[in-house]
C-alpha atoms as a PDB file:
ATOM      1  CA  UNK A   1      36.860  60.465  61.891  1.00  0.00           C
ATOM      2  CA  UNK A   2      36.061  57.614  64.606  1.00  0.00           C
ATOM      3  CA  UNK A   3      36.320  59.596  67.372  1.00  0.00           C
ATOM      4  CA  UNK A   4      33.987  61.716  69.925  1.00  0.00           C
ATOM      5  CA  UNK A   5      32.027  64.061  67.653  1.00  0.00           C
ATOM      6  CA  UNK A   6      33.634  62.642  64.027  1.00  0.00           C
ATOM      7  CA  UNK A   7      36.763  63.492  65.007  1.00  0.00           C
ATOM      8  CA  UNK A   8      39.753  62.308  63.318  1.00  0.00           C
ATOM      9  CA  UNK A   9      41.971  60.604  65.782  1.00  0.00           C
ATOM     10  CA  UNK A  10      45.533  59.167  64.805  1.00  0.00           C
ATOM     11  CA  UNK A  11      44.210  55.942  64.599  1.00  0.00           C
ATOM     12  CA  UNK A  12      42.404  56.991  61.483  1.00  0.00           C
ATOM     13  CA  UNK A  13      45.214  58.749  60.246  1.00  0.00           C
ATOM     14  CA  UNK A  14      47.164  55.069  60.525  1.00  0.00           C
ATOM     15  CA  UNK A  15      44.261  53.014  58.777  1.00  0.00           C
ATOM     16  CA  UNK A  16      43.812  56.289  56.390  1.00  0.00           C
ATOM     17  CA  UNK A  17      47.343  55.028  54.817  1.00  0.00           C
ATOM     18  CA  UNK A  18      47.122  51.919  55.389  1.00  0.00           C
ATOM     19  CA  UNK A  19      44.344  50.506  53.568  1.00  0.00           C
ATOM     20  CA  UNK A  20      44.083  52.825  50.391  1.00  0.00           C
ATOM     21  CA  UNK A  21      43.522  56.239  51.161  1.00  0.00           C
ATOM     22  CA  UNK A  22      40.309  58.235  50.551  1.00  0.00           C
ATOM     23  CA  UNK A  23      38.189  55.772  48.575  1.00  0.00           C
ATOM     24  CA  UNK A  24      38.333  53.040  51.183  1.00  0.00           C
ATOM     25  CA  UNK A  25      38.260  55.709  54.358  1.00  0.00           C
ATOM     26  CA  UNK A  26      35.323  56.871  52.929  1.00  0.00           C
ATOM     27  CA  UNK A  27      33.773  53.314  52.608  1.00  0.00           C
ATOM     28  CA  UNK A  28      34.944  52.061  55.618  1.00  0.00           C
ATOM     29  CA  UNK A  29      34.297  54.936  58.280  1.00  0.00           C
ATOM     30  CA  UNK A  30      30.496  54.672  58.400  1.00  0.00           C
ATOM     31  CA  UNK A  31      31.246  50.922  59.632  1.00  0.00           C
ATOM     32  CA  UNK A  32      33.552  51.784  62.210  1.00  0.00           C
ATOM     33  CA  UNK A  33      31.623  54.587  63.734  1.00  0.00           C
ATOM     34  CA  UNK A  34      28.861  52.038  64.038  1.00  0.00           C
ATOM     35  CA  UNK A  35      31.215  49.494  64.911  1.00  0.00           C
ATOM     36  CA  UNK A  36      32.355  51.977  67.523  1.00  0.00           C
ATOM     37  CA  UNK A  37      28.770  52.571  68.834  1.00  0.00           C
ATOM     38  CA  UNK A  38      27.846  48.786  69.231  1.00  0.00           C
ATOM     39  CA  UNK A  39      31.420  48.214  70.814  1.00  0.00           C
ATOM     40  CA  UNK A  40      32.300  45.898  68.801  1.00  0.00           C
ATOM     41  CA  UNK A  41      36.014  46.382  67.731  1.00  0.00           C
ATOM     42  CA  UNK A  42      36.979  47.225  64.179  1.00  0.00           C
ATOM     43  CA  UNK A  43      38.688  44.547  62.097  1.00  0.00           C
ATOM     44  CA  UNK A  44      40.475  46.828  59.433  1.00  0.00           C
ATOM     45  CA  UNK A  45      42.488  45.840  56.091  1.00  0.00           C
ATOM     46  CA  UNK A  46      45.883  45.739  55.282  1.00  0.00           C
ATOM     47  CA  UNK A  47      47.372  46.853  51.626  1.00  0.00           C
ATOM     48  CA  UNK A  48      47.191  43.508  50.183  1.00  0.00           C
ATOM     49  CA  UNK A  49      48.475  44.794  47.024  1.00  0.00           C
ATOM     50  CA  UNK A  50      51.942  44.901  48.754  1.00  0.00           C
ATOM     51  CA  UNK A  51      51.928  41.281  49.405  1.00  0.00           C
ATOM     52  CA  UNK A  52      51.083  40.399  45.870  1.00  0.00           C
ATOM     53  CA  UNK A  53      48.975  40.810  42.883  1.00  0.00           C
ATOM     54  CA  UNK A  54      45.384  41.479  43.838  1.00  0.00           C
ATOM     55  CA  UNK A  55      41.777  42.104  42.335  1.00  0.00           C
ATOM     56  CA  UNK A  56      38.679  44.298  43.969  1.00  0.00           C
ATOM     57  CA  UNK A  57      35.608  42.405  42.780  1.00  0.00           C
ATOM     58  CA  UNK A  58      32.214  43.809  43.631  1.00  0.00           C
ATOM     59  CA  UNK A  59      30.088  41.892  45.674  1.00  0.00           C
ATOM     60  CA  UNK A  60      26.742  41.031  43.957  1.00  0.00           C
ATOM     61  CA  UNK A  61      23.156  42.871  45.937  1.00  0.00           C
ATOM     62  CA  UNK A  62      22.046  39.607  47.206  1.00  0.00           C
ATOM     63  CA  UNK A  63      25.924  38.995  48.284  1.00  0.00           C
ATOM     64  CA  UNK A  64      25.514  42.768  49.971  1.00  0.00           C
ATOM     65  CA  UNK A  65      21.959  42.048  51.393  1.00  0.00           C
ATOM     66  CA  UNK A  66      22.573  38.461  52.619  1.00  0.00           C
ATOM     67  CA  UNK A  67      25.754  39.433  54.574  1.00  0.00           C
ATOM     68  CA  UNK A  68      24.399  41.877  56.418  1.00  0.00           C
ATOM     69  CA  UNK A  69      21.410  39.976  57.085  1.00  0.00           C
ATOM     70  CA  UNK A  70      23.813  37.206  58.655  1.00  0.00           C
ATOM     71  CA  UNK A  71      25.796  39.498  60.349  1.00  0.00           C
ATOM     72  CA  UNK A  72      22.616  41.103  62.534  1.00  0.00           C
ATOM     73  CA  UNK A  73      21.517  37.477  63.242  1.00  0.00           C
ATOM     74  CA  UNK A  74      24.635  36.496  64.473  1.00  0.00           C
ATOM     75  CA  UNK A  75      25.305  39.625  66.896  1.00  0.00           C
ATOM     76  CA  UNK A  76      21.236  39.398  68.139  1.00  0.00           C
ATOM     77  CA  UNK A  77      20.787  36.090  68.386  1.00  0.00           C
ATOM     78  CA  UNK A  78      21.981  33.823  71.095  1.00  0.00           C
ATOM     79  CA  UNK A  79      22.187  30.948  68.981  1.00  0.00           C
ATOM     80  CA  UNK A  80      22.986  26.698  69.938  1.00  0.00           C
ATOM     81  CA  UNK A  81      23.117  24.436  67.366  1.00  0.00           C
ATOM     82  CA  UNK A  82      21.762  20.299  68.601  1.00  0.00           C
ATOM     83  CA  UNK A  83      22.444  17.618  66.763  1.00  0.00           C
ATOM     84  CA  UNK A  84      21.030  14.422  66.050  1.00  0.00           C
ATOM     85  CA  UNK A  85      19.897  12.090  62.951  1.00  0.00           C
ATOM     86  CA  UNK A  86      17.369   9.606  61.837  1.00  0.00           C
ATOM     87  CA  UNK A  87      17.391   6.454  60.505  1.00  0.00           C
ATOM     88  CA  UNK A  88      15.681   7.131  56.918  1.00  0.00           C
ATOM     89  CA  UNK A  89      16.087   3.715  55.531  1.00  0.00           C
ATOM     90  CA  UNK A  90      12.516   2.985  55.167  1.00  0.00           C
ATOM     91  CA  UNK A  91      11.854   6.573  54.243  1.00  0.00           C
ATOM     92  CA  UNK A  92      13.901   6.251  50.776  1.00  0.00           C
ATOM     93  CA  UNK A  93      12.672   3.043  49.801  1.00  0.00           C
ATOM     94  CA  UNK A  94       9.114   4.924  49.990  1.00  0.00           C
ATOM     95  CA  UNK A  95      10.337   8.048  47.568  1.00  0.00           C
ATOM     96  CA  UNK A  96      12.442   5.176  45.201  1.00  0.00           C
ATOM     97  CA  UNK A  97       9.128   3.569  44.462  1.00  0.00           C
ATOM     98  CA  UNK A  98       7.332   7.401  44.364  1.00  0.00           C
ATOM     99  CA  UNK A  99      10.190   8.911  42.173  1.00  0.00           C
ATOM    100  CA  UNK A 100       8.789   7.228  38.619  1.00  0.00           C
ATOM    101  CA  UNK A 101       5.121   8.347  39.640  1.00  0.00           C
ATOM    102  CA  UNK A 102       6.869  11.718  40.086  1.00  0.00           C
ATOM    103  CA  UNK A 103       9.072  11.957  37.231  1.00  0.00           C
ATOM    104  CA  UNK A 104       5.525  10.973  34.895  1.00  0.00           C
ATOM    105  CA  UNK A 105       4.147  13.865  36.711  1.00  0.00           C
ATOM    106  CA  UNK A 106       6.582  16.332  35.538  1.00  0.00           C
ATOM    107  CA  UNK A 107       8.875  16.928  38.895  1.00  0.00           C
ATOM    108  CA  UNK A 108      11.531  15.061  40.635  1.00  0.00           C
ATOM    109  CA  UNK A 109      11.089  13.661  44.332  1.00  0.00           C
ATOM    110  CA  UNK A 110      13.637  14.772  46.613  1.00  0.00           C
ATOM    111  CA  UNK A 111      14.180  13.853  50.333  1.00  0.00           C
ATOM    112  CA  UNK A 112      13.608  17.503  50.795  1.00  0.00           C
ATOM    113  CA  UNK A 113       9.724  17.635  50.437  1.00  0.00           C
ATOM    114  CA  UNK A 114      10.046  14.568  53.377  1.00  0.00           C
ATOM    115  CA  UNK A 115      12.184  16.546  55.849  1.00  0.00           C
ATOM    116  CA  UNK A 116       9.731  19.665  55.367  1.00  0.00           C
ATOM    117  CA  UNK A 117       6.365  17.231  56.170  1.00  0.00           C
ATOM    118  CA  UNK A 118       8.808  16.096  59.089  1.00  0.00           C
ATOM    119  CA  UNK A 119       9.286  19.751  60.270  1.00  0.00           C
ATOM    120  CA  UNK A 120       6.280  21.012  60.244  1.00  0.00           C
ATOM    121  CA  UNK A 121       5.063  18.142  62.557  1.00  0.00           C
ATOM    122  CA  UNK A 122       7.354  18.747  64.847  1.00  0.00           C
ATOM    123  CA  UNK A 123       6.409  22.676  64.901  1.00  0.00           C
ATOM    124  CA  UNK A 124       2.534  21.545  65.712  1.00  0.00           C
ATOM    125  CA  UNK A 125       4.108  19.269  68.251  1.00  0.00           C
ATOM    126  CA  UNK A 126       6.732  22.036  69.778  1.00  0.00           C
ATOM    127  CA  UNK A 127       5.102  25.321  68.738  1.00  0.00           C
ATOM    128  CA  UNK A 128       7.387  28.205  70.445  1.00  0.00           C
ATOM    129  CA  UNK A 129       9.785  26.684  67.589  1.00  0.00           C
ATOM    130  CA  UNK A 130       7.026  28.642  65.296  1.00  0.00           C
ATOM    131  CA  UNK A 131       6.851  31.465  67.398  1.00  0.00           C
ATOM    132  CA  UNK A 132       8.528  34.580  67.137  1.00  0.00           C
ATOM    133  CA  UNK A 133       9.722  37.349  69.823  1.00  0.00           C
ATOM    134  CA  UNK A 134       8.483  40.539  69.600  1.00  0.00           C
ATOM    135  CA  UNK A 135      10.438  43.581  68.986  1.00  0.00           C
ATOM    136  CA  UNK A 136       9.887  44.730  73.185  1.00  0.00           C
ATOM    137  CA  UNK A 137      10.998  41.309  74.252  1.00  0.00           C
ATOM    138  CA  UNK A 138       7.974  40.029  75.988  1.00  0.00           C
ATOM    139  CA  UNK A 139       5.765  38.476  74.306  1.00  0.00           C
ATOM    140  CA  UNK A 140       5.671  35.368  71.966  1.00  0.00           C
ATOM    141  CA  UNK A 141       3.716  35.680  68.763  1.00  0.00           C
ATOM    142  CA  UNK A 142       2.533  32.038  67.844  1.00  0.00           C
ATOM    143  CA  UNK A 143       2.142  31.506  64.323  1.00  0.00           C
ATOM    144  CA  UNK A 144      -0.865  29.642  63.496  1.00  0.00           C
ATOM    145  CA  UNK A 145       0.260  28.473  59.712  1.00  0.00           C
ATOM    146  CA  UNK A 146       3.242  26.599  58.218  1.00  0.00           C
ATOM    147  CA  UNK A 147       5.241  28.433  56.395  1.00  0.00           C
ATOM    148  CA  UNK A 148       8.922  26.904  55.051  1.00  0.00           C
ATOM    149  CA  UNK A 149      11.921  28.760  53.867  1.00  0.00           C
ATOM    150  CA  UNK A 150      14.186  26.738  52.069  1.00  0.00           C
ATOM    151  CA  UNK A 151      18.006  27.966  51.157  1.00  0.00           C
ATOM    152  CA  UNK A 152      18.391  27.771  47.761  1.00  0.00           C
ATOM    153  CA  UNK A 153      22.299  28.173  46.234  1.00  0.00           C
ATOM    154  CA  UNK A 154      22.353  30.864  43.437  1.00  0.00           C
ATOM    155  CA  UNK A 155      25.114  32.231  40.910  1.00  0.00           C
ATOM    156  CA  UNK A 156      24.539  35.345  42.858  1.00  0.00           C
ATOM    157  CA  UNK A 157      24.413  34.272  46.648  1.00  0.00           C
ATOM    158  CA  UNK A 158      21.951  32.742  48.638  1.00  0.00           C
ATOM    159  CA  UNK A 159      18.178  33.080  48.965  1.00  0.00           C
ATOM    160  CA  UNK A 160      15.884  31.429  50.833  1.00  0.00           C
ATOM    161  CA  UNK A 161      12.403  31.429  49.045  1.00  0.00           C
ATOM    162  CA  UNK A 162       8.725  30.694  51.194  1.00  0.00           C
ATOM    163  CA  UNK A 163       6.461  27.523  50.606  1.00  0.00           C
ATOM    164  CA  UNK A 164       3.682  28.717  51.922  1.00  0.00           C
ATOM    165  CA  UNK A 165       1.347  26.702  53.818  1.00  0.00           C
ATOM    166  CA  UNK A 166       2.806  23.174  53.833  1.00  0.00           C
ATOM    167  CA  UNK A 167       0.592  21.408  55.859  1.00  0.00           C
ATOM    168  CA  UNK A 168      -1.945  21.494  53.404  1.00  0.00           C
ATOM    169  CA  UNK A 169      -0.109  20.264  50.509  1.00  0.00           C
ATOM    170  CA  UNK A 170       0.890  16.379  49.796  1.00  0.00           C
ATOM    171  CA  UNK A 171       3.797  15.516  48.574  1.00  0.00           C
ATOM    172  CA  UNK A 172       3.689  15.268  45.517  1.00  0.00           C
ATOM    173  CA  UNK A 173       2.342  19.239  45.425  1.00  0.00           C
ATOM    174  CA  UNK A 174       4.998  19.694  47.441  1.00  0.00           C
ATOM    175  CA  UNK A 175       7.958  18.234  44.993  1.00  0.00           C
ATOM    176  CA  UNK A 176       6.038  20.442  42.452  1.00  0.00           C
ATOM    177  CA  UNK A 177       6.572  23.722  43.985  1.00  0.00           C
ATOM    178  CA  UNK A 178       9.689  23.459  44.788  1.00  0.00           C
ATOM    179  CA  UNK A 179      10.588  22.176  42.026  1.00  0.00           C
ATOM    180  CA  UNK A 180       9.268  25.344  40.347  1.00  0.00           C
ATOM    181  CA  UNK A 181      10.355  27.860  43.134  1.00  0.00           C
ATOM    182  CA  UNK A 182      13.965  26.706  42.778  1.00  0.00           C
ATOM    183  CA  UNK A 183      14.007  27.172  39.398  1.00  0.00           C
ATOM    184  CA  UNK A 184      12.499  30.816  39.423  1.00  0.00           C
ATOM    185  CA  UNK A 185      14.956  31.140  41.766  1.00  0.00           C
ATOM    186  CA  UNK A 186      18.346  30.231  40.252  1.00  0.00           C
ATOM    187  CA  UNK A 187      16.643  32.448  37.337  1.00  0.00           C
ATOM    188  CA  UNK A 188      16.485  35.282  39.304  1.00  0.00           C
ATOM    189  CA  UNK A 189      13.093  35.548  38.932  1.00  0.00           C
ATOM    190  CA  UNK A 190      11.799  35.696  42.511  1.00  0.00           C
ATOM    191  CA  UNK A 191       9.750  39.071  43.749  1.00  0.00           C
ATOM    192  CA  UNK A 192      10.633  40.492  47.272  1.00  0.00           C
ATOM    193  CA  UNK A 193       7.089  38.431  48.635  1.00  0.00           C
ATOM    194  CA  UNK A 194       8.046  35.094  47.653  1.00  0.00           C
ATOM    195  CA  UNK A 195      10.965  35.652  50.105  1.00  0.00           C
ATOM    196  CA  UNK A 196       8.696  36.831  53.408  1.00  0.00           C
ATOM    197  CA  UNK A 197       6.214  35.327  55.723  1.00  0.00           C
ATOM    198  CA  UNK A 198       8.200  32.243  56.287  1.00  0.00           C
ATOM    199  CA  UNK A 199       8.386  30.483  59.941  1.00  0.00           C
ATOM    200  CA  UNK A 200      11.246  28.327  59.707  1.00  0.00           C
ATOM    201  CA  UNK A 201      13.863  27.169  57.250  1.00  0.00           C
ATOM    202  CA  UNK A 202      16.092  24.487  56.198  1.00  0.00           C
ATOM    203  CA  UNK A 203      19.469  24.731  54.828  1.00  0.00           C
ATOM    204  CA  UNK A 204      19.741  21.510  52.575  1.00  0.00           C
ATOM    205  CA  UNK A 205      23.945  20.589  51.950  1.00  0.00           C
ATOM    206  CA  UNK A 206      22.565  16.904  51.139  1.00  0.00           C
ATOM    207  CA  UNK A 207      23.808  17.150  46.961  1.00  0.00           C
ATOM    208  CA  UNK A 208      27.236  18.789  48.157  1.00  0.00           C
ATOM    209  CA  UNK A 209      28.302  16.325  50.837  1.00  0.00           C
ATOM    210  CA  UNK A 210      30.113  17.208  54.694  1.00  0.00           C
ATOM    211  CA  UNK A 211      29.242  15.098  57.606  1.00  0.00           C
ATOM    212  CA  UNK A 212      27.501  18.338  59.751  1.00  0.00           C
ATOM    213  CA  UNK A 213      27.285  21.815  59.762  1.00  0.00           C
ATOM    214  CA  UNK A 214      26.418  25.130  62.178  1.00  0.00           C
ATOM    215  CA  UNK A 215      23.303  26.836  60.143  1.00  0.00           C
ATOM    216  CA  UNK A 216      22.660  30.432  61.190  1.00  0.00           C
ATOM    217  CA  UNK A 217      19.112  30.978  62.662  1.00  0.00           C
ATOM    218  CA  UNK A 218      17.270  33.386  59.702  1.00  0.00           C
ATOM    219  CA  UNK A 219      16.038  35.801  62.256  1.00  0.00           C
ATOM    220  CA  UNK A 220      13.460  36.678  63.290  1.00  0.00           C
ATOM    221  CA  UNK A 221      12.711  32.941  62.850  1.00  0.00           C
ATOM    222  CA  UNK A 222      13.885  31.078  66.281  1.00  0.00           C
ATOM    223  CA  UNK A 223      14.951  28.088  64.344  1.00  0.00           C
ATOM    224  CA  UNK A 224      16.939  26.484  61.527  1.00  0.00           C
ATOM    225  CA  UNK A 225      17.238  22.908  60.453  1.00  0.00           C
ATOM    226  CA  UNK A 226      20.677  22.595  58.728  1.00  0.00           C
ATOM    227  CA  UNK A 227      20.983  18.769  56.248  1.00  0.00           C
ATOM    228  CA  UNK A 228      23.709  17.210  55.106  1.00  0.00           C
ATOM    229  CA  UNK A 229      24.376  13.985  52.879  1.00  0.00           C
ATOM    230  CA  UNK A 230      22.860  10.781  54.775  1.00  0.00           C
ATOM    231  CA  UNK A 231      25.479   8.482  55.449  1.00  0.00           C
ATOM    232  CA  UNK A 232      25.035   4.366  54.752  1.00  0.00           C
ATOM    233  CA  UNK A 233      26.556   2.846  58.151  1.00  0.00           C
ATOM    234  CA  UNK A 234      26.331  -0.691  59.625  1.00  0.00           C
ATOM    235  CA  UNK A 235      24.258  -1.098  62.563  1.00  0.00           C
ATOM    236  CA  UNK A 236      22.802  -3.467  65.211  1.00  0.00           C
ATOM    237  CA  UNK A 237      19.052  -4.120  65.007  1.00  0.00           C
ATOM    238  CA  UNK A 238      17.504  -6.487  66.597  1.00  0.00           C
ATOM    239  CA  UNK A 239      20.966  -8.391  67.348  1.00  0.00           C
ATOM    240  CA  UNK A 240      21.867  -8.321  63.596  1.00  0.00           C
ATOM    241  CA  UNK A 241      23.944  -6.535  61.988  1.00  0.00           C
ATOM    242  CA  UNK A 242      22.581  -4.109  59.397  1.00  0.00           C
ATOM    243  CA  UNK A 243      23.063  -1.744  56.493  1.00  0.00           C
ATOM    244  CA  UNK A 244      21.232   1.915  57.301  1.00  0.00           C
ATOM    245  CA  UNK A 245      20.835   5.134  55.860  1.00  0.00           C
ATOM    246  CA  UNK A 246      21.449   7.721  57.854  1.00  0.00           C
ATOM    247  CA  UNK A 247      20.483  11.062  57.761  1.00  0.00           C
ATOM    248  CA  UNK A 248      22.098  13.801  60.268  1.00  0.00           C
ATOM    249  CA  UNK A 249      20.142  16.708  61.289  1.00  0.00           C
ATOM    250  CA  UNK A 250      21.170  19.896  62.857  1.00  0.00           C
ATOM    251  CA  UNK A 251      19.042  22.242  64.645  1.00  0.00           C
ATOM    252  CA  UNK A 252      20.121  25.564  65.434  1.00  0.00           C
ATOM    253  CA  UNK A 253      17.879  27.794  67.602  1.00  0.00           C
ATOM    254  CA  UNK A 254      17.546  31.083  69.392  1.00  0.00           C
ATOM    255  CA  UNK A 255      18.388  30.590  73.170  1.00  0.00           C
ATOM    256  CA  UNK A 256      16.270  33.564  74.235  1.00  0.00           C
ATOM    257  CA  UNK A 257      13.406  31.309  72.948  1.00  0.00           C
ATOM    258  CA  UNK A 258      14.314  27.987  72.995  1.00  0.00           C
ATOM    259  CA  UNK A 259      15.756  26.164  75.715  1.00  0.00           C
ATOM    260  CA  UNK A 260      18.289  22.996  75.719  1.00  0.00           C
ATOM    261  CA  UNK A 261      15.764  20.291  76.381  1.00  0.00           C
ATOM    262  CA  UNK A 262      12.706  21.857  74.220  1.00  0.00           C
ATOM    263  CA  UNK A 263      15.897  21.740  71.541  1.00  0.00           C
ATOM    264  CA  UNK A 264      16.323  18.093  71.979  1.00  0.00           C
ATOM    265  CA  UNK A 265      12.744  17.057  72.318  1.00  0.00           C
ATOM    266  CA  UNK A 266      12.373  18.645  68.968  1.00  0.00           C
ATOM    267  CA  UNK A 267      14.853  17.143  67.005  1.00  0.00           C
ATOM    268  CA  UNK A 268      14.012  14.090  68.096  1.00  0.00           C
ATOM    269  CA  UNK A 269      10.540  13.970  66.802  1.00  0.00           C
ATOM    270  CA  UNK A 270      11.913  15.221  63.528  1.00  0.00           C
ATOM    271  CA  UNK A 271      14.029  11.861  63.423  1.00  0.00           C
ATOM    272  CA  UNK A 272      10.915   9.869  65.059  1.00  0.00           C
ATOM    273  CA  UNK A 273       8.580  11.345  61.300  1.00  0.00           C
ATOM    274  CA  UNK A 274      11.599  10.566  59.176  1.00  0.00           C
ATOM    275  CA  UNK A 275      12.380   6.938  60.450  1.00  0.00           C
ATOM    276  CA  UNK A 276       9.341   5.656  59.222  1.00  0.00           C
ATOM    277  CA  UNK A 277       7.272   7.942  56.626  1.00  0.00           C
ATOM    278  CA  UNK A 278       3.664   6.435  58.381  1.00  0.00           C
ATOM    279  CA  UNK A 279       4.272   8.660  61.286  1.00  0.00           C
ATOM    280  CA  UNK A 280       3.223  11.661  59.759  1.00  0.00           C
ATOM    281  CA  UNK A 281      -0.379  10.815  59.897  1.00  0.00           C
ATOM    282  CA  UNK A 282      -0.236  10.446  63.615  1.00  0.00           C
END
């Protein structure tokens, strides 16, 4: 039962025969009890099987883990997503002229190991972006490395493996690792360590395609930088008009932390690095 105590009340009764008797009661009361403590209200499920043919398949453990790892983000975080996007014309005529260098070496070149350089100058610029709360809600605990989760699609769900230390590494060691990482990783190779410690990630939709997207804030990260496929668009420079790659970027962030304006400022450094690759050694 739901109710005061565990006791059954004739709303359980209802859902009891509506969704499948005791297998799914069983399943589904721990949820609503603590769906009932949080006061959150209870979404429950009809008998789809009356409505047609249907099929239960399991959900896979990362499946399990990741949803529920959304799910707490999304109720503890206030989160705001900013948008913005850089002009990265220059920036892939740089990695074109890299990639056969790269491909010699044994790795492919991807915009990817760019965008994290980009990031992590932008967290040395705007550090409470790679900060964390603590668990009381006072204090800030400034991170003093560079640590990058990056969202990696899998046959079994998502996962969103650490590359540690980034500032230290060029790019090339860069396209290496990851490289490597995300193939240990579609493998399902990856241990529970290569998976902690990071400081902020990037969700990377850039070989799928969509125009923009809302990334969830991996907490207790503050931040998330979400890509999608640059875009080539005419433009005016310099009274001409031009052909230009551009790249949109999407920031989402944890309002408790982060406020509008810090938001802003840092996206737009993350499109100042990425509009012309020089800037990084500023």
């Amino acid at each position: 039962g739901t109710g005061r105590g565990g006791r059954i009340t004739d709303t359980d009764v209802r859902n009891f025969l509506n969704t499948g008797g005791p297998a799914v009661a069983a399943a589904s009361a721990p949820a609503a009890r603590a769906a009932e403590v949080s006061g959150i209200p209870v979404i429950t499920q009809p008998d789809w099987s009356q409505f047609g043919d249907i099929e239960a398949v399991p959900m896979s453990r990362i499946n399990k883990l990741s949803a529920k790892h959304l799910h707490k983000a999304w109720l503890n975080v206030p989160q705001v997503t900013h948008f913005d996007e850089s002009d990265i014309t220059e920036l892939e005529a740089y990695r074109q002229k890299l990639k056969g260098k790269a491909r010699e070496m044994g790795f492919g070149l991807t915009p990817l190991v760019f965008m994290m350089k980009a990031v992590v100058a932008a967290l040395k610029e705007y550090p409470k972006f790679n900060s964390a709360m603590d668990d009381a809600g006072e204090n800030l605990i400034h991170r003093k490395y560079f640590n990058i989760g990056i969202a990696v699609d899998t046959p079994d769900g998502l996962m969103v493996p650490v590359i540690r230390d980034v500032d230290h590494k060029g790019i090339f060691e860069l396209a290496r690792e990851l490289g490597e990482v995300s193939k240990r990783t579609r493998e399902g190779k990856l241990k529970a360590a290569d998976m902690q410690g990071g400081c902020f990630s990037i969700s990377s939709l850039g070989g799928i395609g969509g125009t923009n997207f809302t990334p969830i804030v991996n907490a207790p990260e503050v931040g998330i930088l979400g890509l999608t496929r640059s875009q080539q668009r005419l433009m005016r420079v310099d009274g001409e008009i031009v052909d230009r790659l551009i790249q949109p970027l999407a920031v989402s962030y944890d309002h408790r932390v982060i406020d509008g304006a810090y938001a802003a400022r840092f996206v737009s450094h993350i499109a100042f690095i990425l509009s012309d690759v020089r800037n990084l050694i500023l």
